[in-house]
Every structure is written in C-alpha cells, then in structure tokens.
C-alpha atoms as a PDB file:
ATOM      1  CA  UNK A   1       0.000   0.000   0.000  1.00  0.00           C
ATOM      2  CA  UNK A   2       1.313   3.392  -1.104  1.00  0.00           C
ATOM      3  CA  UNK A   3       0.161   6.647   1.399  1.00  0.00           C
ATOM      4  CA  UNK A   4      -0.428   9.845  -0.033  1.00  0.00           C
ATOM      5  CA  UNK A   5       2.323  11.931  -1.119  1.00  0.00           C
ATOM      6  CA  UNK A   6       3.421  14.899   0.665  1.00  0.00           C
ATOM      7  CA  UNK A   7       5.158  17.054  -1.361  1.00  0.00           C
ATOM      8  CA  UNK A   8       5.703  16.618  -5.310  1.00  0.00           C
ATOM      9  CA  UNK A   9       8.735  14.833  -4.801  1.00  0.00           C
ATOM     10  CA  UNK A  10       7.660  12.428  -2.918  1.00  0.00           C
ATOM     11  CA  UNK A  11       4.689  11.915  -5.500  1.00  0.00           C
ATOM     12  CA  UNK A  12       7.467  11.111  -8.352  1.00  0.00           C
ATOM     13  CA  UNK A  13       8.861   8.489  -5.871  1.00  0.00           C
ATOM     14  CA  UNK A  14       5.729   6.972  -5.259  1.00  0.00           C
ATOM     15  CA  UNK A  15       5.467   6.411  -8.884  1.00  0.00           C
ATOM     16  CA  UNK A  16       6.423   2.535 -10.679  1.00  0.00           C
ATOM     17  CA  UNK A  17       9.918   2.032 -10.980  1.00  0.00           C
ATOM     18  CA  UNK A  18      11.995  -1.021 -12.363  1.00  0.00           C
ATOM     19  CA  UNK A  19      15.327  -2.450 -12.704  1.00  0.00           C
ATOM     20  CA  UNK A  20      16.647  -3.115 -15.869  1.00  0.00           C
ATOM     21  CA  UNK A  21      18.551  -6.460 -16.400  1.00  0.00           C
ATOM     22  CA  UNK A  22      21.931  -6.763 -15.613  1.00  0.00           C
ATOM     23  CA  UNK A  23      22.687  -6.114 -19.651  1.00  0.00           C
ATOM     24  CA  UNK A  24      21.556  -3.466 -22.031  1.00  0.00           C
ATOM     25  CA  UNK A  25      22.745  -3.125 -25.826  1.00  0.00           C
ATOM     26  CA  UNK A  26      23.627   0.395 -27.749  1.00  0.00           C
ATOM     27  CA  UNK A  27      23.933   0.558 -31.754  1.00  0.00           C
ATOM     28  CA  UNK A  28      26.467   3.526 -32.250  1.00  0.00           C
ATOM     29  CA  UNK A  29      28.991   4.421 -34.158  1.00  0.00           C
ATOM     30  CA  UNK A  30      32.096   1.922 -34.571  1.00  0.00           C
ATOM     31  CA  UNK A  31      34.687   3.681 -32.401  1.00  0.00           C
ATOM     32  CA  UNK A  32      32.894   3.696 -29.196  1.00  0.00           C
ATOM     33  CA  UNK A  33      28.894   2.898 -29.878  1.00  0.00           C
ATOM     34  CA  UNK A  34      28.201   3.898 -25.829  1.00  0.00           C
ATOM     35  CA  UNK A  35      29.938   8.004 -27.332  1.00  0.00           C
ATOM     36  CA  UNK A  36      27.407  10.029 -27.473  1.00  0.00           C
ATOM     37  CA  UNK A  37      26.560  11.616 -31.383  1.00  0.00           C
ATOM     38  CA  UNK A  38      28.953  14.448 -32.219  1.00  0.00           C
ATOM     39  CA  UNK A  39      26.885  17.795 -32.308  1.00  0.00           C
ATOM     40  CA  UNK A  40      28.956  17.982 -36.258  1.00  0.00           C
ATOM     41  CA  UNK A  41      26.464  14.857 -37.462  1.00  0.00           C
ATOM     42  CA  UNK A  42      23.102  17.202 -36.453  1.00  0.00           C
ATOM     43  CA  UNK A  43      20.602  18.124 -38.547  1.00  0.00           C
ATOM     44  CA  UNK A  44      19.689  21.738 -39.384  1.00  0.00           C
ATOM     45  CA  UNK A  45      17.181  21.675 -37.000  1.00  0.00           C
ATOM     46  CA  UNK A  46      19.677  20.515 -34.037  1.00  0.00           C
ATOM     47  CA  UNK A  47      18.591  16.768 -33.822  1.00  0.00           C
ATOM     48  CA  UNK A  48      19.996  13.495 -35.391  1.00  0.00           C
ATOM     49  CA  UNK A  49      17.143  12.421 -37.565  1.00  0.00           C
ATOM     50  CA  UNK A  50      15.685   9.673 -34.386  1.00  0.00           C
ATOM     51  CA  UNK A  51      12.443   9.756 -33.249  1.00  0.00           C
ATOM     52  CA  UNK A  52      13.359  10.074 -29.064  1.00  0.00           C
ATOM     53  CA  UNK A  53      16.136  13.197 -30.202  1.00  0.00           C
ATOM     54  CA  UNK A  54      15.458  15.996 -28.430  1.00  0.00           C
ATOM     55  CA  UNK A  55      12.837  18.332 -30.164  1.00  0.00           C
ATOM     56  CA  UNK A  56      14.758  21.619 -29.507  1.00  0.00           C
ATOM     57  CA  UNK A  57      18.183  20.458 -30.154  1.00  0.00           C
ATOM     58  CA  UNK A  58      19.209  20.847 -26.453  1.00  0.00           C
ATOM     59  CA  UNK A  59      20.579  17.241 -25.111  1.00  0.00           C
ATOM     60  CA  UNK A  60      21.728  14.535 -27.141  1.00  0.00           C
ATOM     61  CA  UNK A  61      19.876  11.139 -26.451  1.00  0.00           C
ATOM     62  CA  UNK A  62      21.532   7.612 -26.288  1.00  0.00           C
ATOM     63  CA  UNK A  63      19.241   5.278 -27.034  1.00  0.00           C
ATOM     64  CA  UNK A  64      19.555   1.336 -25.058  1.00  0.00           C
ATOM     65  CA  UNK A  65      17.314  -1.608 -24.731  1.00  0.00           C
ATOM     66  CA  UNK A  66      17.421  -4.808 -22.791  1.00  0.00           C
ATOM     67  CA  UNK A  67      17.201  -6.864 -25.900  1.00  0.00           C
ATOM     68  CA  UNK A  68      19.647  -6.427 -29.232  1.00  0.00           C
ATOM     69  CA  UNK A  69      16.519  -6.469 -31.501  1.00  0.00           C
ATOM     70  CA  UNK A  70      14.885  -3.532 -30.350  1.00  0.00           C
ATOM     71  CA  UNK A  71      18.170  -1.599 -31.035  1.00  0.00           C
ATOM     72  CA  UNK A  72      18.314  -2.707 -34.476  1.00  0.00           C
ATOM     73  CA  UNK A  73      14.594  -2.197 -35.000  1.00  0.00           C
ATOM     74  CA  UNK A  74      15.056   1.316 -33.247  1.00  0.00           C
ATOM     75  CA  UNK A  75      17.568   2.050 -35.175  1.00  0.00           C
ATOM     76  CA  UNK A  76      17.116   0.893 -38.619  1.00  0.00           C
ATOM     77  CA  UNK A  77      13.869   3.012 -38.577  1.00  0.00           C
ATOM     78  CA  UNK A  78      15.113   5.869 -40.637  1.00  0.00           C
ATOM     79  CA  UNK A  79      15.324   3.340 -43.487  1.00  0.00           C
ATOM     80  CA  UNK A  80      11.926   2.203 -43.421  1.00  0.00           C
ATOM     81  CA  UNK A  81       9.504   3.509 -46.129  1.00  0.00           C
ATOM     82  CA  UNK A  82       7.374   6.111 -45.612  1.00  0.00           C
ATOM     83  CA  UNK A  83       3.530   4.335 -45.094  1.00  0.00           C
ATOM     84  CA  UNK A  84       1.825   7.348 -47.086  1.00  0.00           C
ATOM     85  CA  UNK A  85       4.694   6.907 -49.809  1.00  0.00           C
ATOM     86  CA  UNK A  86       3.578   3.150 -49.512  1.00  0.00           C
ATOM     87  CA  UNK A  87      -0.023   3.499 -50.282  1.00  0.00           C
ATOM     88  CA  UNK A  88       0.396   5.819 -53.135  1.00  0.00           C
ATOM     89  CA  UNK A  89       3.276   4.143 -55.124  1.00  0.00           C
ATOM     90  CA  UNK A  90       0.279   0.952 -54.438  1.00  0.00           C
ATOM     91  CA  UNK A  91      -1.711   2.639 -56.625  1.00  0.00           C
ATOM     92  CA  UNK A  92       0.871   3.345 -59.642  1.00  0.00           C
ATOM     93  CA  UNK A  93      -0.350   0.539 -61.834  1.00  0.00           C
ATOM     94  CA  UNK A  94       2.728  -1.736 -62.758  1.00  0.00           C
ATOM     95  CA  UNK A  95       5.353  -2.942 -62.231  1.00  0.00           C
ATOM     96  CA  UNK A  96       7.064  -1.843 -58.765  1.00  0.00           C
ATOM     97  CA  UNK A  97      10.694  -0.335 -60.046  1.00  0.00           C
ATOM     98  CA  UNK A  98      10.935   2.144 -58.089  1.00  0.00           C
ATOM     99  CA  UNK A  99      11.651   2.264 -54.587  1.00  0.00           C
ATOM    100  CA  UNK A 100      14.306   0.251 -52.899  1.00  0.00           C
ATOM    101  CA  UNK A 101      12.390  -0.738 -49.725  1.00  0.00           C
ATOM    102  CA  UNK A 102      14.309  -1.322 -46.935  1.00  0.00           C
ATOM    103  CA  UNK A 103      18.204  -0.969 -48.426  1.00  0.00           C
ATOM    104  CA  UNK A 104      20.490   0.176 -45.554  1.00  0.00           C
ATOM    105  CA  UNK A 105      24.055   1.698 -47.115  1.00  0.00           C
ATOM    106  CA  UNK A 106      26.529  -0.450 -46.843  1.00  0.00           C
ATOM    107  CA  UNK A 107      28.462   2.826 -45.182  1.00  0.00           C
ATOM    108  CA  UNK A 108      26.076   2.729 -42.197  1.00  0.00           C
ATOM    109  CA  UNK A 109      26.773  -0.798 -41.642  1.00  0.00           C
ATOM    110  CA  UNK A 110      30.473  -0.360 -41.564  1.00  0.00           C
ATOM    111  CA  UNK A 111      30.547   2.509 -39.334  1.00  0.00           C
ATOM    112  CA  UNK A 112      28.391   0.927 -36.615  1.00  0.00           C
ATOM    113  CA  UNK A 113      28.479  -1.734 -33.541  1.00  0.00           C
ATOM    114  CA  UNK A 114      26.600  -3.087 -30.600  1.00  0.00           C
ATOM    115  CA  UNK A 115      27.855  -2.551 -27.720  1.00  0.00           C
ATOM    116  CA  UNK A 116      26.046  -3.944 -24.137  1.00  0.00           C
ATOM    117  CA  UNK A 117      26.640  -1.687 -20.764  1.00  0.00           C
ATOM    118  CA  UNK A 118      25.810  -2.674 -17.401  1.00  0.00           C
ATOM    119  CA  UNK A 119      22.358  -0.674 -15.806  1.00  0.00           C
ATOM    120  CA  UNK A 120      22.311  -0.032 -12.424  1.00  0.00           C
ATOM    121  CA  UNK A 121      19.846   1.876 -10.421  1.00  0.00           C
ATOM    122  CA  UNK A 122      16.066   2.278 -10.745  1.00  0.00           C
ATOM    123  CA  UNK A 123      14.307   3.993 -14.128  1.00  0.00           C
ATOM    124  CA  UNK A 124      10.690   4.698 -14.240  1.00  0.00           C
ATOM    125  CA  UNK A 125       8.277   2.340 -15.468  1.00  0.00           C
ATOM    126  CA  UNK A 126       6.224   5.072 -17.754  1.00  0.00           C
ATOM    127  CA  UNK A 127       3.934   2.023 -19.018  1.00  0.00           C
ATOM    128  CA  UNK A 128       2.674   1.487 -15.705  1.00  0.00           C
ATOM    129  CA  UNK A 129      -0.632   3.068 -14.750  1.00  0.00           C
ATOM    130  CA  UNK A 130       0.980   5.443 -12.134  1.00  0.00           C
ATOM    131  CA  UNK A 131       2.742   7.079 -14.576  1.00  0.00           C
ATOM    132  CA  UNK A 132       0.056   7.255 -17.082  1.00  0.00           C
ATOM    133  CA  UNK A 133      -2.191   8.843 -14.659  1.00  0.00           C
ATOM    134  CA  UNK A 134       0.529  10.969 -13.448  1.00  0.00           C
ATOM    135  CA  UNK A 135       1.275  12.133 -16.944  1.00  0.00           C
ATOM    136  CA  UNK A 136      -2.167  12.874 -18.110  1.00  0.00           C
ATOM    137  CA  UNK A 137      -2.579  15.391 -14.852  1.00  0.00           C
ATOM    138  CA  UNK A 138       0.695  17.022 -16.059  1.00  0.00           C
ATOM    139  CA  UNK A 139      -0.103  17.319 -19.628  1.00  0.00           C
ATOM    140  CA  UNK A 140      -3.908  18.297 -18.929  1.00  0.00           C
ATOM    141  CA  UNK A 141      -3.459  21.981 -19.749  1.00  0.00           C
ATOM    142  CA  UNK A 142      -1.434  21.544 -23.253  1.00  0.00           C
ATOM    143  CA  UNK A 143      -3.683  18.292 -24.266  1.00  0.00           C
ATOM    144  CA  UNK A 144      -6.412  21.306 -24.286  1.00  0.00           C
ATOM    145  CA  UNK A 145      -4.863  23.886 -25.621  1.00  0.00           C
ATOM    146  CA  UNK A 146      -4.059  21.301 -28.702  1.00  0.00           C
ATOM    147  CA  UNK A 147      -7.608  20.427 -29.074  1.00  0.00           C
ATOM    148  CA  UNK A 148      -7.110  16.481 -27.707  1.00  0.00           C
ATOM    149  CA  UNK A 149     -10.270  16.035 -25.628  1.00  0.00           C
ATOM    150  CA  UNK A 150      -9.605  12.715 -23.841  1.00  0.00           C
ATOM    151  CA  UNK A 151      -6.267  11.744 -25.906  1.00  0.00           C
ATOM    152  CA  UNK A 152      -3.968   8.463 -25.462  1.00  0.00           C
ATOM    153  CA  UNK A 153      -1.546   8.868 -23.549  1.00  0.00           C
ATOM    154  CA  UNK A 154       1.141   7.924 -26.212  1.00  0.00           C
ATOM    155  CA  UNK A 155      -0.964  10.385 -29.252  1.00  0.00           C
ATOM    156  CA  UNK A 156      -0.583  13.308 -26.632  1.00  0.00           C
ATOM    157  CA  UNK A 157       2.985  12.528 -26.147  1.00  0.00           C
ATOM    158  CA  UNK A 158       4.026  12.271 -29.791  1.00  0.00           C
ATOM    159  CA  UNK A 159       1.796  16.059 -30.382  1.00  0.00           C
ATOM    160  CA  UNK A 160       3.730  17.531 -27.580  1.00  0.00           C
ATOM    161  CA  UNK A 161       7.292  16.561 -29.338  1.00  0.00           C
ATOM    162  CA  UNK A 162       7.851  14.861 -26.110  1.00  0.00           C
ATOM    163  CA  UNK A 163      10.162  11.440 -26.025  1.00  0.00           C
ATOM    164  CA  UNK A 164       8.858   8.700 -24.452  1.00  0.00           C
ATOM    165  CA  UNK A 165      11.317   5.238 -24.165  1.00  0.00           C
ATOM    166  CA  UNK A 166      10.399   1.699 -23.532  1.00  0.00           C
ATOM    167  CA  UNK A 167      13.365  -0.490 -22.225  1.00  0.00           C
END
C-alpha cells in the first residue's frame, strides 16, 4: 500500500519504478557505440534524424534496450519507407521499379556496432498506470490547448514533441 504523497517529490517516488537487467545493448557508431553523437552529425534543426532526439536540439539522447533487436529495429527506422509513400506508389499501376524498400548503405553498416553496458539503479516504469495517470494530470493543460479532448496517452505525447522510451 502506497500513502499519499506529501510534497511533489515524494509523488514522483511513489510512482512505478523497475530495474533493468543486468545487460543493455547500444547501436552507435564503430569507435565507441556507448559516445554520445557528435553535435557535427546534427541536422539543421539541431537533432539526429531519431524519433526520441530531443525536439529543440538541447541534449543529445543515447538510445539502449534490454534486448539487441529492439536496437536494431530502433535504429534501422530511418530506413523504413514512408507508409503514405507506400499506399500511393500501391496505386501506380505496374510494375514496382521504383523504390528500394528497406536498403540500408553499406556505409552505415560499416561505421556501426553493438555494444552492451551494465544498468544499475532504478528507471521509471512510464507504461505502468501510475505514470500514465501521473502524466495525463501534467499534460492536462497543453492536451487542451491542442484540441485532444480525452487523448492516449502515447498520441498526446508524440503532439507535444515529447520522447517517451520503452526499455
């Protein structure tokens, strides 16, 4: 049984935690894959192209998972088709010459490894129904101002430009 938080802080420790395995796995470049990106490989915009970067350009994010898979699916995402691009090319009668689906550069591969780290500590379980209750109080106000109603959790998220991980 959890009692009622006192203060704000003690609210965010009340909320799910877990403990990641004793492994986690990084795709990054070959030299070091655990480096963070160099602020030279940005975009004009001040993030790397990734889905969890940093909307405003601020911090640099590494992304880990517990399992190798996820990294590769994680990371490989830049070379998946576009679904809109998808569905209209579908409807180009003929044959289908035109876009490679899926290639990754050879390049890409050569310049990048795994590499597993050790976790230690506690890291907050934002799947957990604490948190989602927790985050729809603290996103209440902009949810409105954007028009969202009673929105997912995750839709309000991705609106906001916020960056949400899983393990």
């Amino acid at each position: 049984m959890r009692c009622a938080p006192s203060s704000q802080a003690d609210n965010l420790r009340a909320l799910d935690t877990r403990k990641p395995p004793n492994e986690i796995f990084r795709i990054g470049r070959k030299s070091d894959p655990w480096q963070p990106p160099d602020w030279s490989h940005a975009q004009p915009d001040g993030t790397f192209g990734n889905r969890f970067d940093d909307p405003l350009g601020y911090y640099r994010v590494l992304y880990a998972s517990t399992q190798r898979l996820s990294c590769f699916i994680e990371t490989l995402a830049r070379f998946r088709p576009d679904l809109m691009l998808l569905s209209e090319l579908g409807e180009i009668e003929g044959e289908d010459d035109f876009l490679p689906r899926g290639v990754v550069p050879p390049e890409w591969c050569e310049q990048r490894r795994i590499g597993p780290a050790e976790a230690r500590g506690d890291y907050a379980e934002i799947y957990a129904s604490s948190w989602i209750a927790h985050l729809r109080t603290r996103l209440a106000d902009e949810c409105l101002h954007l028009g969202l109603q009673d929105p997912d959790l995750l839709q309000a998220v991705e609106i906001l430009g916020l960056k949400l991980g899983s393990n």
